[in-house]
Protein backbone atom coordinates (compact mmCIF):
# COMPACT_ATOMS: atom_id res chain seq x y z
CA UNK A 1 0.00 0.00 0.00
CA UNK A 2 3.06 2.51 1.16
CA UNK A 3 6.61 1.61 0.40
CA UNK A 4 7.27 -1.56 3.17
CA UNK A 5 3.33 -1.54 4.20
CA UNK A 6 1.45 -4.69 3.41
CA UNK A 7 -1.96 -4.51 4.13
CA UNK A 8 -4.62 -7.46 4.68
CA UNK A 9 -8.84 -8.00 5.62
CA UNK A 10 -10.40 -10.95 6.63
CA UNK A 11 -13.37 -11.80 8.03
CA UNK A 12 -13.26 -11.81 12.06
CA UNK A 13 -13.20 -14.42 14.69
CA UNK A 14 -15.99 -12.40 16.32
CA UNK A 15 -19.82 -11.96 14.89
CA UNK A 16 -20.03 -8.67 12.79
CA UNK A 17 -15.99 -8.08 12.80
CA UNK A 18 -14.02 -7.57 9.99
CA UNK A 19 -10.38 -7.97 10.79
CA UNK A 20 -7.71 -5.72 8.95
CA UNK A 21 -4.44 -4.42 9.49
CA UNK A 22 -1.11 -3.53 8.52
CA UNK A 23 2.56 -5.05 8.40
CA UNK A 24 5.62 -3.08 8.24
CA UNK A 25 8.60 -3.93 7.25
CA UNK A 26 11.78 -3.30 10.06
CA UNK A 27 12.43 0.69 9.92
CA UNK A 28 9.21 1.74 8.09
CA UNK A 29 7.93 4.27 10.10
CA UNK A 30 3.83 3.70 10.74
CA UNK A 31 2.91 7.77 9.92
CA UNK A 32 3.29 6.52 6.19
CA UNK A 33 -0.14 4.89 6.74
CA UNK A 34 -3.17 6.97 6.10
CA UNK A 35 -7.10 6.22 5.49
CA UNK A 36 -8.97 9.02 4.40
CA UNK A 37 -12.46 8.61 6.02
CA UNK A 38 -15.35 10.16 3.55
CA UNK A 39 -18.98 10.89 3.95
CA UNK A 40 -18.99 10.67 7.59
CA UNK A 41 -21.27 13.40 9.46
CA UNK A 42 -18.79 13.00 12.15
CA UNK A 43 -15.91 10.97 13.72
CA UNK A 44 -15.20 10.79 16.81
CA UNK A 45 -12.14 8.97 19.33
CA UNK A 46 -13.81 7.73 21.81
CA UNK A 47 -12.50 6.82 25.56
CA UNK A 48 -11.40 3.18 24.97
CA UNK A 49 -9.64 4.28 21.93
CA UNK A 50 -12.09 3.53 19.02
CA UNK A 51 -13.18 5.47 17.05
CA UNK A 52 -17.13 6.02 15.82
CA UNK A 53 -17.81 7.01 12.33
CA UNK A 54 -21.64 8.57 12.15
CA UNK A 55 -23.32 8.44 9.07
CA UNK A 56 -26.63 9.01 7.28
CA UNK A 57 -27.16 5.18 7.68
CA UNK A 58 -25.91 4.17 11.33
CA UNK A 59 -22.30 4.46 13.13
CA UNK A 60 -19.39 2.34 12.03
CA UNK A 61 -17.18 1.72 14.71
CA UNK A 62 -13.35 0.67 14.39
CA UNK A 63 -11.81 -1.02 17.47
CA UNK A 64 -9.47 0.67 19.70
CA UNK A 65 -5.67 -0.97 17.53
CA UNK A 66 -3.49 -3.13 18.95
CA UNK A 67 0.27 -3.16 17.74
CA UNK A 68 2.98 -5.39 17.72
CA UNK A 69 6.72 -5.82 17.06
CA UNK A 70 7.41 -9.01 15.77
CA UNK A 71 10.51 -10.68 17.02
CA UNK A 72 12.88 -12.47 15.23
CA UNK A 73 12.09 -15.61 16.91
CA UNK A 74 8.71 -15.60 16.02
CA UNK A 75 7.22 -13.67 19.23
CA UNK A 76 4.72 -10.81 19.49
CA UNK A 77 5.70 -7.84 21.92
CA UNK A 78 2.80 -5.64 22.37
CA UNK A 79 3.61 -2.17 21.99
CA UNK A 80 1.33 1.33 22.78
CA UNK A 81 -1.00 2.55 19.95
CA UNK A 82 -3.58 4.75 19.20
CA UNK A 83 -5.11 6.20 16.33
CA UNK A 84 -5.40 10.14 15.99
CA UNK A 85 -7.81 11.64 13.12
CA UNK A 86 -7.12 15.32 11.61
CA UNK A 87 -9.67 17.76 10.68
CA UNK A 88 -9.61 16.57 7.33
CA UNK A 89 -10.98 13.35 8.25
CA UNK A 90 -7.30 11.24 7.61
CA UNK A 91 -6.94 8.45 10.25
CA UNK A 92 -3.26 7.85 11.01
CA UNK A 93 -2.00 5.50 13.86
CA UNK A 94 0.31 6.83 16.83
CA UNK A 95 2.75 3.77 17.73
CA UNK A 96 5.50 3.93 20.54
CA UNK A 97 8.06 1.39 19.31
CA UNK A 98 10.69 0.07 20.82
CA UNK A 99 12.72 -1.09 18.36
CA UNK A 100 12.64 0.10 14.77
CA UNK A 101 14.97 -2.74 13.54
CA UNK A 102 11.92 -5.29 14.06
CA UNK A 103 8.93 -5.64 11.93
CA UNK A 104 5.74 -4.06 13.37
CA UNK A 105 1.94 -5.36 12.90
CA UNK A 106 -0.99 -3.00 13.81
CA UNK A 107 -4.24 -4.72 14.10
CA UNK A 108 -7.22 -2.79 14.39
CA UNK A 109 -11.02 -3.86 13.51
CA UNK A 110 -13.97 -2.66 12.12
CA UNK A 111 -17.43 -3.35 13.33
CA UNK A 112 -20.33 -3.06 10.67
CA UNK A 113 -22.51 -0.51 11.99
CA UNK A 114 -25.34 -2.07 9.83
CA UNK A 115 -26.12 -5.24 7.67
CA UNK A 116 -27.67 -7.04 5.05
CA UNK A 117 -30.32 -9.76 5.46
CA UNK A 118 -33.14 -11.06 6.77
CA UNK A 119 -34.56 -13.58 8.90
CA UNK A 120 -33.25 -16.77 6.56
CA UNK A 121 -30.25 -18.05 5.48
CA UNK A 122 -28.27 -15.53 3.28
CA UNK A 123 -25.60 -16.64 1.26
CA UNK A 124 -22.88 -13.98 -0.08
CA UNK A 125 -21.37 -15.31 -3.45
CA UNK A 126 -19.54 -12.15 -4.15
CA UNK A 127 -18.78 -8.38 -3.41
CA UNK A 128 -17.23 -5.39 -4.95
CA UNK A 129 -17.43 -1.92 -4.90
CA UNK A 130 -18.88 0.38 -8.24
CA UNK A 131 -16.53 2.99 -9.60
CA UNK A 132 -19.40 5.07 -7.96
CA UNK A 133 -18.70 3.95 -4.35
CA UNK A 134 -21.47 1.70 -4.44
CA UNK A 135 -21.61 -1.83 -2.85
CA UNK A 136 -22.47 -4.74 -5.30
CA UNK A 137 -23.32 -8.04 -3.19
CA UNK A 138 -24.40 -11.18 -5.53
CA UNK A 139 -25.30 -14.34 -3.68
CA UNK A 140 -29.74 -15.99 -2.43
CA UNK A 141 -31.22 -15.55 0.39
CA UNK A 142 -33.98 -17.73 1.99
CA UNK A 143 -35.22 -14.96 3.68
CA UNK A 144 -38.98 -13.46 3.27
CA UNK A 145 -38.11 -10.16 4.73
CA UNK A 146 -34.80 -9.63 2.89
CA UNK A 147 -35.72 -5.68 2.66
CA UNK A 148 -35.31 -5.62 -1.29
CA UNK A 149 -35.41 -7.73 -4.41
């Protein structure tokens, strides 16, 4: 994503949580990352350190990060780290290493704020997003109050 940045999203261990984060490479220094957050009435850090995006629709709400420096032995240290947003909407993440000579991995989440389905079995074949910003979901659903056709 950013010269030595890897990003990755999966779906989360928890109900509703979509996992994502970032690994940098040994020396890369975490300010590089930035997520411009658009169409938001508001965004605000909350006290446990997540942060809740208010939209028209509902409040998406990212979980408070969690960084680590990955040792060269395989280990995880934990290591301080917050996210800060600027007026402009641009979510960075504040990290207090320890040593800048080890990889680093910051993990935050994202909880849907709203979702799609009914009272049957749905089953998501596919997703993208339009050009326009648009989600496109293709899949069935069992479900007789599905919301749309």
């Amino acid at each position: 994503m950013w010269p030595g940045v890897d990003a990755w999203i999966r779906e989360g261990a928890a109900p509703a949580l979509v996992e994502y984060g970032f690994q940098l490479t040994p020396g890369t220094d975490a300010s590089l990352i930035q997520l411009s957050i658009e169409g938001s009435e508001s965004i605000t850090l909350e006290n446990d350190g997540s942060l809740a995006i208010r939209t028209g629709l509902g409040v998406l709400r990212h979980t408070a990060p969690r960084a680590f420096e990955l040792r060269t032995n395989g280990d995880r240290q934990e290591v301080p780290c917050r996210m800060q947003v600027d007026s402009s909407g641009v979510l960075t993440f504040d990290v207090a290493r320890v040593d800048v000579r080890l990889a680093l991995l910051i993990d935050p989440g994202l909880e849907w704020g709203s979702y799609l389905g009914g009272n049957g079995d749905d089953v998501p074949k596919d997703m993208l997003v339009h050009p326009s910003g648009e989600p496109i979901v293709v899949g069935f659903t069992y479900s007789s109050d599905f919301g749309t056709t």
